[in-house]
Every structure is written in C-alpha cells, then in structure tokens.
C-alpha atoms as a PDB file:
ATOM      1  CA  UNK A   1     162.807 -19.564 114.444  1.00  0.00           C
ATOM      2  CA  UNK A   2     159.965 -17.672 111.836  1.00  0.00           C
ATOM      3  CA  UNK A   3     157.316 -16.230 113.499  1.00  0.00           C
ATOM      4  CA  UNK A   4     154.415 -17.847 111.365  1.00  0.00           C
ATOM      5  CA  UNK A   5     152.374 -17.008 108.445  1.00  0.00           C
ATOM      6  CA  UNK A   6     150.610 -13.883 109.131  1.00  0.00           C
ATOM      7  CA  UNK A   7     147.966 -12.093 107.337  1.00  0.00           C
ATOM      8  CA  UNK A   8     148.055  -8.320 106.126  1.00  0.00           C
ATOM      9  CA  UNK A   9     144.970  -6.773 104.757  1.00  0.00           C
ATOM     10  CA  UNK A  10     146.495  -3.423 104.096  1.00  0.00           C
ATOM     11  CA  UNK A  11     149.995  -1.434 103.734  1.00  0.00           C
ATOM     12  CA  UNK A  12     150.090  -0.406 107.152  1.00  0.00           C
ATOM     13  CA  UNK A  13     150.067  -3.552 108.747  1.00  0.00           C
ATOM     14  CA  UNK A  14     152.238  -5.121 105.986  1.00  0.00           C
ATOM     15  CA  UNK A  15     154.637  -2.380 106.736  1.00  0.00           C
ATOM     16  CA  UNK A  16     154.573  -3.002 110.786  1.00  0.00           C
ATOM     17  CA  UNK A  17     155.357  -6.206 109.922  1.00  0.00           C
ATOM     18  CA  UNK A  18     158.767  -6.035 107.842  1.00  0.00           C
ATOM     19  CA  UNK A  19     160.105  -3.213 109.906  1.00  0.00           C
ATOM     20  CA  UNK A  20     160.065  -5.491 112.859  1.00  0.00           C
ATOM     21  CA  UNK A  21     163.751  -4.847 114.235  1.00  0.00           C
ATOM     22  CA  UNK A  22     163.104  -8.806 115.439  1.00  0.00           C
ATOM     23  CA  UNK A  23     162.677  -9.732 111.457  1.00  0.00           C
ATOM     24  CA  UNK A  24     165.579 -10.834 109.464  1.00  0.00           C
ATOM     25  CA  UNK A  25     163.447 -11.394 106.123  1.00  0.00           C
ATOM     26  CA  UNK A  26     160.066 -11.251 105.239  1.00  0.00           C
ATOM     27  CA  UNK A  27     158.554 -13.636 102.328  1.00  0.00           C
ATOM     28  CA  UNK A  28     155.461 -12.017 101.000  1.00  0.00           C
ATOM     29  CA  UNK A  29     152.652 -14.008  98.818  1.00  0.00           C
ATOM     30  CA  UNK A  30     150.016 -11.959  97.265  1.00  0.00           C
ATOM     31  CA  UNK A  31     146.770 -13.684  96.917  1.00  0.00           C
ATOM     32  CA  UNK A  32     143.359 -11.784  97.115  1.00  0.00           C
ATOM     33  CA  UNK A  33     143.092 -12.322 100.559  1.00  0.00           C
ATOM     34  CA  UNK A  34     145.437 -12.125 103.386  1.00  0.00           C
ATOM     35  CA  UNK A  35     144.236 -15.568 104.858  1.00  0.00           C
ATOM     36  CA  UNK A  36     147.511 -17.389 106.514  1.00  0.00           C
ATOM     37  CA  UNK A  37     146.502 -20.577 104.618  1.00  0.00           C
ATOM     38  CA  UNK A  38     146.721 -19.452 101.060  1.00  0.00           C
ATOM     39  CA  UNK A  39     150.644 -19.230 102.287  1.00  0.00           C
ATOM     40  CA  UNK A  40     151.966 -22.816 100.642  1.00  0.00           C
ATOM     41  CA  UNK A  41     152.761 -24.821 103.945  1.00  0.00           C
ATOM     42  CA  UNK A  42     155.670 -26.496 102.378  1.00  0.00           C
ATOM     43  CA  UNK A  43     157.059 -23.099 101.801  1.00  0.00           C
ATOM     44  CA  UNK A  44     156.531 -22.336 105.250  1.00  0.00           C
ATOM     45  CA  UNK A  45     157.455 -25.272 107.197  1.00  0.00           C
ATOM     46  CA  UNK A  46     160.870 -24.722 105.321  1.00  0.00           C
ATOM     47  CA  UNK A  47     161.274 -20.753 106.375  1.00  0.00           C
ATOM     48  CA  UNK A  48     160.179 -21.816 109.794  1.00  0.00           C
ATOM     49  CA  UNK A  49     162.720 -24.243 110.320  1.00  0.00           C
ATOM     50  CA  UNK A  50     165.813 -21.923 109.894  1.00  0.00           C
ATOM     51  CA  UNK A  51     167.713 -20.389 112.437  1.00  0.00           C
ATOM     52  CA  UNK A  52     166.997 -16.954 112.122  1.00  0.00           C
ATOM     53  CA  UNK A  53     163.523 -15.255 111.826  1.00  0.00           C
ATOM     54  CA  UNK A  54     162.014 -14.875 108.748  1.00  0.00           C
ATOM     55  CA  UNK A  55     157.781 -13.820 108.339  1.00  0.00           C
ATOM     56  CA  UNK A  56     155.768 -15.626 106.551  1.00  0.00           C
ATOM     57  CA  UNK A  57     153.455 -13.049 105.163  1.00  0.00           C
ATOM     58  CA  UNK A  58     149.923 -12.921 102.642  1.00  0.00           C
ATOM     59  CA  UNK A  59     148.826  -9.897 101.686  1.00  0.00           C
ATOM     60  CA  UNK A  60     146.693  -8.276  98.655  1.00  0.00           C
ATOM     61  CA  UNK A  61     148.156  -6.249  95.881  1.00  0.00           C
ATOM     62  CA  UNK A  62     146.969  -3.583  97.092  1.00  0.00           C
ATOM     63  CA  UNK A  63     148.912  -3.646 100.087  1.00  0.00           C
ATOM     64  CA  UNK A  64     152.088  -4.257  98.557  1.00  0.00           C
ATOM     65  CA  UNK A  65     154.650  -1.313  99.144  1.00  0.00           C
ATOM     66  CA  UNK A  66     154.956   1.383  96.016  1.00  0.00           C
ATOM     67  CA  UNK A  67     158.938   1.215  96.237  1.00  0.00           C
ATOM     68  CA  UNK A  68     158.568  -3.240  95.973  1.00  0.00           C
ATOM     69  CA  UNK A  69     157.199  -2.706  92.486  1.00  0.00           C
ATOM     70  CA  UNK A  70     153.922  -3.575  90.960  1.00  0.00           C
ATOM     71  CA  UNK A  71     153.177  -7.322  92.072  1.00  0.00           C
ATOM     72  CA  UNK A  72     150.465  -9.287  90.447  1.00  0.00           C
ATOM     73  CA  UNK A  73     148.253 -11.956  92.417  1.00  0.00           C
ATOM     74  CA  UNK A  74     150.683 -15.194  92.752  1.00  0.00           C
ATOM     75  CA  UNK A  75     153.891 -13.582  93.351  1.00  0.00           C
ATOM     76  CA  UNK A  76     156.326 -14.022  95.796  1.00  0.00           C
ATOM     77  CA  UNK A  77     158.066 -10.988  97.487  1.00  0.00           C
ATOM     78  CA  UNK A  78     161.770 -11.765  98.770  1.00  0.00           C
ATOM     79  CA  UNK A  79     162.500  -8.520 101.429  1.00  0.00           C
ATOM     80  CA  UNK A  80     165.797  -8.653 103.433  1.00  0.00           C
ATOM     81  CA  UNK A  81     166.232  -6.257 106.245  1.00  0.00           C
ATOM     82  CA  UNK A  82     163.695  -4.060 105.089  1.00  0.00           C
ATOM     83  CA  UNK A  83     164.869  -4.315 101.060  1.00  0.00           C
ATOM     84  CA  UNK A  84     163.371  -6.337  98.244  1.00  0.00           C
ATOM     85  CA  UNK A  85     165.498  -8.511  96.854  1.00  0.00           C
ATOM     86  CA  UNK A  86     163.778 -10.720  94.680  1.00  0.00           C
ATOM     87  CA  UNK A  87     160.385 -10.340  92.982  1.00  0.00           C
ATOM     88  CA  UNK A  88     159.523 -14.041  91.746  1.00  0.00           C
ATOM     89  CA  UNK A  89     156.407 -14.001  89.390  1.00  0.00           C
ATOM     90  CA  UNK A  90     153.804 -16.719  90.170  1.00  0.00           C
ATOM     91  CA  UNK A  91     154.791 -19.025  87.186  1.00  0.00           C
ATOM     92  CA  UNK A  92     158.549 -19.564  88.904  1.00  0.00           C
ATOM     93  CA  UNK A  93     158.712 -23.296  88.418  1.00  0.00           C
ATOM     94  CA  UNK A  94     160.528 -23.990  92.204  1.00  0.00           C
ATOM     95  CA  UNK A  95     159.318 -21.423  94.273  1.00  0.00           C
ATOM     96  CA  UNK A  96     161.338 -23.403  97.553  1.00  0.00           C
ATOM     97  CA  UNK A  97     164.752 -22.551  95.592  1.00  0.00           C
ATOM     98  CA  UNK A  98     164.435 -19.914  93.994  1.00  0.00           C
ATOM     99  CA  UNK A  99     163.113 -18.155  97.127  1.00  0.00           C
ATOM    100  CA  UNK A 100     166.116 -19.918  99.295  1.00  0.00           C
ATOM    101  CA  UNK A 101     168.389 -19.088  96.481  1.00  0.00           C
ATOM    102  CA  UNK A 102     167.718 -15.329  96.870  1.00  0.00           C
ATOM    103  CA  UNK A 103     167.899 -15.337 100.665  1.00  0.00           C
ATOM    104  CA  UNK A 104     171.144 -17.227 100.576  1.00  0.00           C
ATOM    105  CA  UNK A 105     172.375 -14.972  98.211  1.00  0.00           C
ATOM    106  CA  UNK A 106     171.286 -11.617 100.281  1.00  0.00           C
ATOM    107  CA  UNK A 107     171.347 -12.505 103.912  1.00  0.00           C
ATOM    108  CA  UNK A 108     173.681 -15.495 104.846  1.00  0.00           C
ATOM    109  CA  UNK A 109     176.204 -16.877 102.087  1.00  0.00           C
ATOM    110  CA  UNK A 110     177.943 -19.375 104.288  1.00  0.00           C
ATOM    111  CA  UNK A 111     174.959 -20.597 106.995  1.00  0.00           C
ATOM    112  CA  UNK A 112     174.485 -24.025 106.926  1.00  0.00           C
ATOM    113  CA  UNK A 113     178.236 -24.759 106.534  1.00  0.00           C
ATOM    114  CA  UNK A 114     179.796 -25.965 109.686  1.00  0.00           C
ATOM    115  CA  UNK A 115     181.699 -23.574 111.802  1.00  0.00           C
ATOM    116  CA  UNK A 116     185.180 -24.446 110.572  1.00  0.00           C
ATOM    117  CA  UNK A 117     184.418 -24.028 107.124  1.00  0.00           C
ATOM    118  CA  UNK A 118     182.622 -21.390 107.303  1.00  0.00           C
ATOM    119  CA  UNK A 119     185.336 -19.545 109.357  1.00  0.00           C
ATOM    120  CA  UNK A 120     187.685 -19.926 106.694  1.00  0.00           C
ATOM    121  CA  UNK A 121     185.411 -19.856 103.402  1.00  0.00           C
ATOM    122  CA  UNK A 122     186.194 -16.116 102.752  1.00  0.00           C
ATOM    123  CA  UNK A 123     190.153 -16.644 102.144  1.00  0.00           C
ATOM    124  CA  UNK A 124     189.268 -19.657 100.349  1.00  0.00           C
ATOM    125  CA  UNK A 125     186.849 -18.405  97.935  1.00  0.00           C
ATOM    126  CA  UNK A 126     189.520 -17.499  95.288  1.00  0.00           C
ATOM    127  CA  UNK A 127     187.111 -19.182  92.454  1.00  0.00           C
ATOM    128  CA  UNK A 128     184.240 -16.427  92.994  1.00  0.00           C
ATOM    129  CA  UNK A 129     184.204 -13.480  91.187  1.00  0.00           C
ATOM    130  CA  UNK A 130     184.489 -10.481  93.562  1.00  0.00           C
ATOM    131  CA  UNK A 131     182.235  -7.875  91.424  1.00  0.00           C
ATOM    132  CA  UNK A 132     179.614 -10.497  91.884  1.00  0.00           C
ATOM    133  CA  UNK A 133     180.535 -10.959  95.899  1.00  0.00           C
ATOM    134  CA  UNK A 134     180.126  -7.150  95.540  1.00  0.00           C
ATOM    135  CA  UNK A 135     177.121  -7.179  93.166  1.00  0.00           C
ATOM    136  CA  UNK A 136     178.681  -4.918  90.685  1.00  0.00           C
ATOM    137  CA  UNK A 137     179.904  -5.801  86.700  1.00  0.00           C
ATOM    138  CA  UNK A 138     183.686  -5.735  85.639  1.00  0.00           C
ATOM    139  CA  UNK A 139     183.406  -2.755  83.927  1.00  0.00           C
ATOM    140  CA  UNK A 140     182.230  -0.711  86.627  1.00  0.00           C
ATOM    141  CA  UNK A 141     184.425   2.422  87.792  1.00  0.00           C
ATOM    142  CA  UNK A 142     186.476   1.377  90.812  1.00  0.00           C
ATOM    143  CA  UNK A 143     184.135   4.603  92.860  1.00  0.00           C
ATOM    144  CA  UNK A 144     180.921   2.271  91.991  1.00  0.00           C
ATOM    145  CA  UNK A 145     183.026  -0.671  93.555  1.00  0.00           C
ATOM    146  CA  UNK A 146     183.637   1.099  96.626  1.00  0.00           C
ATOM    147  CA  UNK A 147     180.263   2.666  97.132  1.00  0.00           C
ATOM    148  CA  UNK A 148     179.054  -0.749  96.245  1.00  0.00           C
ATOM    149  CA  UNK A 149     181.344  -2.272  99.196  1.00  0.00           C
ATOM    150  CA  UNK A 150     180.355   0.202 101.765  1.00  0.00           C
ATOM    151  CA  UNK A 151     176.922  -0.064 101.157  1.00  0.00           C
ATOM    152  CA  UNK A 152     176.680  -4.488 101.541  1.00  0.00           C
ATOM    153  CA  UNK A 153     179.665  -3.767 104.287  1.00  0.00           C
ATOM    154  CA  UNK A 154     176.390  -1.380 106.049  1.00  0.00           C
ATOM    155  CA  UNK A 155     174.396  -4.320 105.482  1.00  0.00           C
ATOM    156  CA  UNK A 156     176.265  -6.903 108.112  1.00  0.00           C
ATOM    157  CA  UNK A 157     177.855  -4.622 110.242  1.00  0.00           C
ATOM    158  CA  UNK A 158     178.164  -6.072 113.882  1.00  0.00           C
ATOM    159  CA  UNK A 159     175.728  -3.679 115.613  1.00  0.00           C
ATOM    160  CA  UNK A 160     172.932  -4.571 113.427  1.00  0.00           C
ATOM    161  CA  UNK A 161     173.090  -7.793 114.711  1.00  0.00           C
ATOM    162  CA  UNK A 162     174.243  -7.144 118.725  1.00  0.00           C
ATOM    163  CA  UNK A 163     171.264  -8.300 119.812  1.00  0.00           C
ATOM    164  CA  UNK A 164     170.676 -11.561 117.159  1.00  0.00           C
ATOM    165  CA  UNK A 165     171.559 -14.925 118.277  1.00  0.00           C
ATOM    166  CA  UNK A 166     175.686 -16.370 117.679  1.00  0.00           C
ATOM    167  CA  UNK A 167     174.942 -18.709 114.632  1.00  0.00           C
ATOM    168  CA  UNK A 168     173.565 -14.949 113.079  1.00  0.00           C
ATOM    169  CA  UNK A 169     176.707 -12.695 114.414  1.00  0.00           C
ATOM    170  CA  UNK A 170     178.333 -15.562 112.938  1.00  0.00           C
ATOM    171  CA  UNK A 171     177.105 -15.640 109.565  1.00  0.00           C
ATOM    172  CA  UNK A 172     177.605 -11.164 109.476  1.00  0.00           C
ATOM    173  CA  UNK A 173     181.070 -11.384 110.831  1.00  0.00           C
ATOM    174  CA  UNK A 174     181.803 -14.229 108.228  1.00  0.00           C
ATOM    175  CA  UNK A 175     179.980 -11.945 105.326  1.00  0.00           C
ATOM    176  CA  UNK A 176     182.018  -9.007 105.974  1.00  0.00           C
ATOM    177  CA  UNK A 177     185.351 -10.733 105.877  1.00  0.00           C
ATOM    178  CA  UNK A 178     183.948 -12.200 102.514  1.00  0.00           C
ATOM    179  CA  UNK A 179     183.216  -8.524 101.623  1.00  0.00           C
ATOM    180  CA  UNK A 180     186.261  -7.306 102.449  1.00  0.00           C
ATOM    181  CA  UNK A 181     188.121  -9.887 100.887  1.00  0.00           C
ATOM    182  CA  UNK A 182     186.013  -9.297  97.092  1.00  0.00           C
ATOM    183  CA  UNK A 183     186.826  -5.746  97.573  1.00  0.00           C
ATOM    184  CA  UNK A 184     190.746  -5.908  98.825  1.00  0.00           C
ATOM    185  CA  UNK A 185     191.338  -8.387  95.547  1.00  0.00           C
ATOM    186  CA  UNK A 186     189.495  -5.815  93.574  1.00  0.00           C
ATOM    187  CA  UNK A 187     191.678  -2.840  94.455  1.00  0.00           C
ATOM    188  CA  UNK A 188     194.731  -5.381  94.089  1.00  0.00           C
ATOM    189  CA  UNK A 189     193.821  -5.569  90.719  1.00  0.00           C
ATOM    190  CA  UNK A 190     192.932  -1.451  89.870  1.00  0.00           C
ATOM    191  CA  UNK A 191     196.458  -0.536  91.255  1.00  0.00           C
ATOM    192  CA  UNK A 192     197.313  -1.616  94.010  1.00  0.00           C
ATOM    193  CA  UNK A 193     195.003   0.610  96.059  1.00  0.00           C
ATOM    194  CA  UNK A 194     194.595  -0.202  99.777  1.00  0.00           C
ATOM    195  CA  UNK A 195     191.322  -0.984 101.868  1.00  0.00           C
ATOM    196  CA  UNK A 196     189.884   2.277 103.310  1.00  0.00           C
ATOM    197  CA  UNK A 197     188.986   2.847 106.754  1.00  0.00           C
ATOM    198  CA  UNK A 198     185.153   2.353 107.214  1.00  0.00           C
END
C-alpha cells in the first residue's frame, strides 16, 4: 500500500512529501543523491507490502529537516505522522528490523495479529510495563505520565484516521484502549486516581 521510492533533491520537496495527509510513515535514506535506486529494494519491497502507506524516500543531507537532527550519508530516517522516531546510523547491522521494530513500536503495536487477538491484546497485556506503553520511566511524576498519555492518546485518536482504511482504524482504536489501559493501571497504582476525561 507504499507509494514507492521517491527521490528528494531538496527540503522542500522532502517536506511535501512527509506532510502528505495520505502518508502514515515516511522511511528516509540519505545517500548523495536522491536517485530511487540507491533505496535498498529489499527494504522497499518489505514497506511496500504493508497495509498502510508508508514512502519510501532518498534524499541528501542537505535536505534533511533541522528539527530530524544532523544525519550523515547512510542513515536511515524513521518519521511517523510527521515525527522522527528513530534515527538508525548507517552501520545498524539489520536495517529490515530495526526499521520495522521502530514502526511497530510507534505506529501499530498489534497489526499483524489477527482480529480476535488483537481485539483483546490490551486487557491481556498485564506482562508489559505501562511507563514503557506510555514511553515514560518509573520515576517520573504522575503530571509527566498524564501529559505523556494525552499526548500518544493525540497520536491515534479516531479522526486522524476517519478517512484510513478498517485494518488502520483498527489498529488506532486497538492502540488507544492499550493506552488507556497503561495509564488507568498507572493511576491504580499512584492512588487510586481515576482516568480523566479527554
């Protein structure tokens, strides 16, 4: 469902590109130049093939956004609804996992599972750790929690996704219930405290 490898010369049209509203995720190699084949085809094929749209993109250094960071020629650029996520340096030994690792991890926890499970993997994920669901540490004050909840709550709420396919409302209905369950056992455990109205 990608929409292909795609060369960007400069920040503008790298920037057109990720702010697609149509874009889920972006992938971003920087090589010298922003030929679609310097884009490694295995990588590709694999982004391609899942169900919700990811670019494929090649662009220089110099066309790399100031707020992504400093990339060097080689690296891999993980961006998720307009956000880096990951910044993998051109010596990661698996670049396939490491860059399905961080989109799993930032965009769809539970796709791949099949519907029943995944339907009921939020109320059965007592083993995970709900600061890390959340993305905050154990010692953080419960205000960081919350403001940590709302904003990944922002992240899959269901009018981002009104116009994405069901597998996608899906996954961000099943991400929020995962949210909300993290943050409910986390306030369970600070006193007691109740969910607040979003």
């Amino acid at each position: 469902m990608g929409i292909g490898v795609i060369g960007c010369s400069n920040a503008k049209a790298l920037q057109r590109v990720v702010q697609r509203a149509d874009i889920s995720a972006a992938v971003i190699r920087v090589r010298a130049l922003a030929v679609a084949s310097m884009f490694p085809s295995t990588l590709s094929a694999s982004l391609l093939a899942l169900p919700f749209s990811v670019a494929c993109l090649v662009a220089p250094p110099e066309a790399i956004f100031p707020q992504f960071g400093t990339a060097a020629m080689g690296d891999t650029l993980v961006i998720v609804n307009g956000r880096l996520v990951g910044l993998l340096p051109a010596e990661t030994p698996d670049l396939l996992a490491a860059v399905f690792g961080l989109l799993r991890a930032s965009l769809s926890p539970w796709l791949g599972k099949p519907n029943a499970e995944r339907a009921d993997a939020w109320s059965n994920d007592e083993a995970a750790d709900p600061f890390e669901v959340l993305g905050v540490t154990s010692a953080a004050p419960f205000e960081s929690v919350r403001a940590a909840w709302r904003a990944r709550l922002a992240e899959y709420h269901p009018d981002r996704y009104a116009q994405a396919g069901a597998k996608i409302r899906a996954v961000a209905e099943d991400e929020s219930r995962r949210l909300n369950a993290a943050f409910a056992r986390i306030a369970a455990q600070q006193g007691g405290r109740k969910l607040p109205d979003v």
